[in-house]
Protein backbone atom coordinates (compact mmCIF):
# COMPACT_ATOMS: atom_id res chain seq x y z
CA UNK A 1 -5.53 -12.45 -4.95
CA UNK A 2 -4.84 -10.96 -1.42
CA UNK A 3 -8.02 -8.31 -0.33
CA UNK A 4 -6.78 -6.38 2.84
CA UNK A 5 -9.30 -4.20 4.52
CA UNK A 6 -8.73 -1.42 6.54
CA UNK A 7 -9.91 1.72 7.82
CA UNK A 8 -9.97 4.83 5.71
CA UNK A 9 -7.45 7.57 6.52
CA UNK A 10 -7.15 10.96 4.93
CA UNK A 11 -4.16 10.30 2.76
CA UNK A 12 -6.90 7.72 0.63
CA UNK A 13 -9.71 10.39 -0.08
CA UNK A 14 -8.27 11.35 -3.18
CA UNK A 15 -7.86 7.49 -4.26
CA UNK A 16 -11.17 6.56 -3.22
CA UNK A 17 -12.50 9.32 -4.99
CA UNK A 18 -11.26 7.68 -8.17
CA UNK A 19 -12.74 4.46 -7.54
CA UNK A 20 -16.14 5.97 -6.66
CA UNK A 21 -15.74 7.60 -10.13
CA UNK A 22 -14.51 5.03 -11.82
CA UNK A 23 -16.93 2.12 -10.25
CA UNK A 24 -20.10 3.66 -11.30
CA UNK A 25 -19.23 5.68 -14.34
CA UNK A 26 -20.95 3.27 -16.30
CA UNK A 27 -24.04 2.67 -13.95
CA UNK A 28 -27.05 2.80 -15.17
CA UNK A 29 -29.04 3.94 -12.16
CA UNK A 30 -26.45 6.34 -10.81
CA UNK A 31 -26.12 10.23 -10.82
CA UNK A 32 -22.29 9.64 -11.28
CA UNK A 33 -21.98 11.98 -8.18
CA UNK A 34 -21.56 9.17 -5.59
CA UNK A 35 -17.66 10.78 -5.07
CA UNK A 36 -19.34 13.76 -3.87
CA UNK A 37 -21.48 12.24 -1.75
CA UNK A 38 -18.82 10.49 0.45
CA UNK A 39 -16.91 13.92 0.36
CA UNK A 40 -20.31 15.68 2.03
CA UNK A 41 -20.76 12.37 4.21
CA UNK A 42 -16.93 13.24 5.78
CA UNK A 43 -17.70 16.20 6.92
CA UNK A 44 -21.21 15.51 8.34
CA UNK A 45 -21.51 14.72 12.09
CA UNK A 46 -23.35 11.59 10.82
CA UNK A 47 -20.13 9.98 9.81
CA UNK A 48 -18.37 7.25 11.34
CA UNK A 49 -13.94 7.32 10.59
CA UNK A 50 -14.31 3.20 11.40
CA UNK A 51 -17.17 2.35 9.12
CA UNK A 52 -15.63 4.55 6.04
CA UNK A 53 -13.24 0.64 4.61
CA UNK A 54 -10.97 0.34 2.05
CA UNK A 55 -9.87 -2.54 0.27
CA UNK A 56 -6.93 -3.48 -1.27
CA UNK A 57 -4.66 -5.07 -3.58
CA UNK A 58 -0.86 -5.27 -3.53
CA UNK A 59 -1.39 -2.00 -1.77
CA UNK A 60 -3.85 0.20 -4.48
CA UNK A 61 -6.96 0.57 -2.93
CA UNK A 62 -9.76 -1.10 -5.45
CA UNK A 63 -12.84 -0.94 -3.34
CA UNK A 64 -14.05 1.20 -0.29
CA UNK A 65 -17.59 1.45 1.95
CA UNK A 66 -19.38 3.56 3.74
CA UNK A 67 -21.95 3.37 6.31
CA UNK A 68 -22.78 6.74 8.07
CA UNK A 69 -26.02 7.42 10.63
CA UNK A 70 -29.50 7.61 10.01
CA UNK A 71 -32.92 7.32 11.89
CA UNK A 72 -36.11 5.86 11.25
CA UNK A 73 -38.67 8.17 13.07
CA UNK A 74 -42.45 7.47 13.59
CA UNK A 75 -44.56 9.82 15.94
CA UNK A 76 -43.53 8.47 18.98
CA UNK A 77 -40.04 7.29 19.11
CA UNK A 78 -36.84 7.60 17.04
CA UNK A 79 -34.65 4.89 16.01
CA UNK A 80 -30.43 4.89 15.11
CA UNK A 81 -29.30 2.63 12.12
CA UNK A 82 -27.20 3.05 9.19
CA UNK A 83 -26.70 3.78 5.70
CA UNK A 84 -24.69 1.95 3.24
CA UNK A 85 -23.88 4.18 0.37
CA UNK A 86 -21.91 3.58 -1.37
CA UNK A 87 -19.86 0.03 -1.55
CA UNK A 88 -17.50 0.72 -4.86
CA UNK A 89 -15.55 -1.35 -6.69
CA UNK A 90 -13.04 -0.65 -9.44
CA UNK A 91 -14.56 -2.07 -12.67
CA UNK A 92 -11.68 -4.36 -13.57
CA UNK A 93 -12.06 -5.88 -9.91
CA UNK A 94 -15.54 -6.47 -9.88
CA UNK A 95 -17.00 -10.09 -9.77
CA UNK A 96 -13.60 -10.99 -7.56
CA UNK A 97 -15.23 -11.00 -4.07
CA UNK A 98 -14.30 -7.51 -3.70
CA UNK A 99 -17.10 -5.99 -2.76
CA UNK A 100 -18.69 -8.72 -0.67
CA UNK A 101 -15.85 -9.21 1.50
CA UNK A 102 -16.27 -5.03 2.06
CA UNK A 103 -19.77 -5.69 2.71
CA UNK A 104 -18.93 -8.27 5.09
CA UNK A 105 -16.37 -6.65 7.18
CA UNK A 106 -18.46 -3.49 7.50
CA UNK A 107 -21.47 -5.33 9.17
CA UNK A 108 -18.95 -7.07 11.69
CA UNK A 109 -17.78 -3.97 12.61
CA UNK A 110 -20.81 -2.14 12.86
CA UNK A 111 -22.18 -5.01 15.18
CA UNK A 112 -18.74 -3.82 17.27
CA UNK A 113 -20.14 -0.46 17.53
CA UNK A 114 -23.40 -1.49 18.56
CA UNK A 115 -25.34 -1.13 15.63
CA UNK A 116 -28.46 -3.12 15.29
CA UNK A 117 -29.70 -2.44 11.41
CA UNK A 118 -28.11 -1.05 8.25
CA UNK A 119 -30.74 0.43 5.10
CA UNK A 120 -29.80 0.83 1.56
CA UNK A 121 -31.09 1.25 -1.72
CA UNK A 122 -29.83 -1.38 -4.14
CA UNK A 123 -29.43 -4.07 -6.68
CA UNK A 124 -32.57 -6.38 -5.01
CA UNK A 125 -30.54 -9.52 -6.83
CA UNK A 126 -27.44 -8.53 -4.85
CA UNK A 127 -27.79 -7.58 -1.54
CA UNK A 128 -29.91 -10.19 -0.61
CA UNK A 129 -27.44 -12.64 -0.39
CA UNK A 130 -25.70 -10.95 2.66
CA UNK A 131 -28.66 -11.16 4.96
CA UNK A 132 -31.16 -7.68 3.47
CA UNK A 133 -34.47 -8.32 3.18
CA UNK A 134 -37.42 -5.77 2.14
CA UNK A 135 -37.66 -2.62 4.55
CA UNK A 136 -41.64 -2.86 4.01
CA UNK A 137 -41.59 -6.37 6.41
CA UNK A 138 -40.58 -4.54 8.92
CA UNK A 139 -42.62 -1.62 8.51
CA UNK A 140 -40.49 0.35 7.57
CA UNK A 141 -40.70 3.27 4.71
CA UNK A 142 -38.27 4.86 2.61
CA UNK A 143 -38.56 9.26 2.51
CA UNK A 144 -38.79 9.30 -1.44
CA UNK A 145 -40.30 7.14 -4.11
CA UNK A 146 -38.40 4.10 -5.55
CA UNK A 147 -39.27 0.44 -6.47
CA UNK A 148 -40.47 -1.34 -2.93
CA UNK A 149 -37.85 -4.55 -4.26
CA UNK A 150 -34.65 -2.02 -4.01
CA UNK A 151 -35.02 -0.90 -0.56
CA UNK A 152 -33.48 -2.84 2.14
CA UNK A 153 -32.60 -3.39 5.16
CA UNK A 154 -30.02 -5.58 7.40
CA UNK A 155 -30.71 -6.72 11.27
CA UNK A 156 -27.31 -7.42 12.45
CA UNK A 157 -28.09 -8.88 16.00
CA UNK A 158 -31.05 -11.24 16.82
CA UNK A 159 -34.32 -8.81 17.10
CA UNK A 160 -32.65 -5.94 15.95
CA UNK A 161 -36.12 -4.40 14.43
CA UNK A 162 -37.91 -5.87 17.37
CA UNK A 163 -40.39 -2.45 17.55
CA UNK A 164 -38.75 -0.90 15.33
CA UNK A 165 -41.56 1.00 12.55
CA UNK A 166 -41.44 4.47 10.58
CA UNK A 167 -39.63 6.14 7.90
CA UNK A 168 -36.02 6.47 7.14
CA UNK A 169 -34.27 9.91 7.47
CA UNK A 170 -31.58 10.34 5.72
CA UNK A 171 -28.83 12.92 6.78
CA UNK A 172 -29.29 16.09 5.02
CA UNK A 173 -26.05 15.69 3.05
CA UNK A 174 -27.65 12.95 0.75
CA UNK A 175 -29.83 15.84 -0.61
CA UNK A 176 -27.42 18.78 -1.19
């Protein structure tokens, strides 16, 4: 099986909102509103056209990513990373190296734009196996309450966090 990757353009929104749909409509620990989320992420000036992937399959997209901005403030400075939320996956895809080869290609191309970190709240059995490791070693805390073992965080170049301490903000169109 062939996985292209690629940017988003507009002519996929309406696809990728039926794989967001369709990838977590059976999700446990999901609001099944993750669609509307990458909708509000578009149109926030915290969103980034090359770091919004799709993947594919004999040309239907199966998967997509999306890492937008975010900071990690503490009282004296302010620090840029990234978000990834969400990575989807068509169910019937899933398990096929889908969603690690989106994973992947976003980090490489993040590290192209200059970005040092990406945060996330996830599977802790998962992620770790592409390099995240507990946001608490590095001092840093997430804005709401959830298990310390699904928050973490990804330092794409050497010393990355070097300094780097405080609490995540997330854009304001993860709350609305």
């Amino acid at each position: 099986m062939e996985i292209k990757l690629r940017q988003e353009t507009e002519q996929d929104h309406k696809s990728v909102f039926q794989v967001i749909q369709k990838a977590f409509e059976n999700e446990e620990y999901s609001d099944h509103k993750e669609q509307f989320l990458v909708e509000r992420l578009r149109k926030s000036n915290t969103f980034i056209p090359e770091l919004s992937i799709v993947a594919e399959v004999d040309n239907k997209i199966v998967g997509h990513i999306l890492l937008t901005k975010l900071e990690i403030e503490n009282d004296i400075n302010t620090y840029e990373s990234l978000a990834l939320a969400p990575v989807s996956v068509l169910p019937e895809f899933q398990g096929k190296g889908v969603g690690s080869k989106l994973i992947l290609h976003s980090h490489e191309v993040a590290k192209e734009l200059g970005y040092k970190s990406i945060i996330l709240l996830g599977h802790e059995k998962y992620y770790p196996r592409f390099g995240y490791e507990l946001t608490n070693k590095y001092g840093i805390e997430m804005p709401f309450d959830v298990p310390a073992e699904n928050c973490m965080v990804a330092v794409l170049v050497k010393n990355g966090l070097s300094g780097v301490r405080g609490k995540v903000i997330y854009p304001d169109a993860f709350f609305e």
